[in-house]
Protein backbone atom coordinates (compact mmCIF):
# COMPACT_ATOMS: atom_id res chain seq x y z
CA UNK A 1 1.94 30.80 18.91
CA UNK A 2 -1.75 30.22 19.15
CA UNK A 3 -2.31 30.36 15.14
CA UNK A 4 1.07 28.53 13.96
CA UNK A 5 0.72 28.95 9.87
CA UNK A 6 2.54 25.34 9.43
CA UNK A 7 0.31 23.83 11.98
CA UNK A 8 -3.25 25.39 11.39
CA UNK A 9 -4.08 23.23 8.07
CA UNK A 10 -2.68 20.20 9.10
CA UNK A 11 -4.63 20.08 12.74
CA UNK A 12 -7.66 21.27 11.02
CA UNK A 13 -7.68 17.97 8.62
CA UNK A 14 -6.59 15.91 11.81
CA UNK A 15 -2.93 15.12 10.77
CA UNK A 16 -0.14 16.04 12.55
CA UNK A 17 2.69 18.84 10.75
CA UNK A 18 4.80 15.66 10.26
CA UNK A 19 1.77 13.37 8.86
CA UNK A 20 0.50 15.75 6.50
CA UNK A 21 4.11 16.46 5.31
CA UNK A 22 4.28 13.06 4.40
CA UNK A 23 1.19 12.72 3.15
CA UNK A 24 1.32 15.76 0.63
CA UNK A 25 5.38 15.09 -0.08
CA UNK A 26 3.70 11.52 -1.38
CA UNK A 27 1.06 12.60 -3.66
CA UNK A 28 3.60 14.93 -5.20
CA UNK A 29 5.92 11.98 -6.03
CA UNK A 30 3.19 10.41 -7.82
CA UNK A 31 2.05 13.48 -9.41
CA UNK A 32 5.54 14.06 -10.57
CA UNK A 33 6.00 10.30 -11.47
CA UNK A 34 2.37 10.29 -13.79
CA UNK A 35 3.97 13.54 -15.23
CA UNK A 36 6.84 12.22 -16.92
CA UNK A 37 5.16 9.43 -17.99
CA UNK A 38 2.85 10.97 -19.87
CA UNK A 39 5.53 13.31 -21.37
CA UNK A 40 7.34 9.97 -22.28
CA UNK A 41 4.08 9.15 -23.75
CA UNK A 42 3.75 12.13 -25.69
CA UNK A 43 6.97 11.15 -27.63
CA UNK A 44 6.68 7.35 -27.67
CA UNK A 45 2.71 6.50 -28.12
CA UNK A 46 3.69 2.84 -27.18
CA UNK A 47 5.29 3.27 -23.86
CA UNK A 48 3.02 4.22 -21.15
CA UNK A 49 0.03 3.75 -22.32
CA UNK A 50 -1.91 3.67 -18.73
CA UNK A 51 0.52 5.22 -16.36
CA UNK A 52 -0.35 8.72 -16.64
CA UNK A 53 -4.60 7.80 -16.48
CA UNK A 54 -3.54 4.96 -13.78
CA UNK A 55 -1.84 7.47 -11.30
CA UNK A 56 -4.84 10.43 -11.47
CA UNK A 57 -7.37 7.21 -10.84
CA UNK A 58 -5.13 6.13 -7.85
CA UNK A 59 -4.45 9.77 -6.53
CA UNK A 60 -8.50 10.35 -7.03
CA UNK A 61 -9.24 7.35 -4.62
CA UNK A 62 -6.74 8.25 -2.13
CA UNK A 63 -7.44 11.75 -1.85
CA UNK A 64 -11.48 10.73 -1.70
CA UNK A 65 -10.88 8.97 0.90
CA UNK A 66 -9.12 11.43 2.98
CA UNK A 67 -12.43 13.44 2.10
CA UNK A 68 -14.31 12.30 5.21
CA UNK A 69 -11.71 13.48 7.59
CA UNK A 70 -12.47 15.98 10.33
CA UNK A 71 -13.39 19.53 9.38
CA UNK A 72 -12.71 18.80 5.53
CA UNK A 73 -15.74 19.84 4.18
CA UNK A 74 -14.39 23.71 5.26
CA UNK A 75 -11.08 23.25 3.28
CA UNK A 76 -11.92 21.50 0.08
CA UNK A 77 -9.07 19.46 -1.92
CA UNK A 78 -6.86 22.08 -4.02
């Protein structure tokens, strides 16, 4: 098991399997979350006005900072 496919990304950003689980299972939920609230938006123009441009600028920090982990600059953020 020298080249474990769940392990190889994680270890190469410096995160354990678990950690980066975590991590990634987060920024989903806030994708997800900024999702419906723009699609709530979309109906109701009053409701949600910054939620959905909120969460990409909070997600966008986070992720940046994550940016100046070990070996990142060989697997860029998808």
């Amino acid at each position: 098991m020298a080249d474990n496919p769940f392990t190889r990304h994680p270890k190469e950003v410096g995160e354990t399997y678990f950690e980066h689980m975590g991590i990634a299972a987060g920024v989903g939920l806030q994708m997800a979350v900024g999702a419906l609230a723009c699609f709530v938006h979309a109906v109701f123009p009053f409701l949600c006005v910054r939620t959905g441009s909120a969460t990409i600028e909070r997600l966008h920090r986070r992720i940046n900072k994550r940016v100046e982990g070990p070996n990142w600059e060989r697997h860029p953020i998808i």
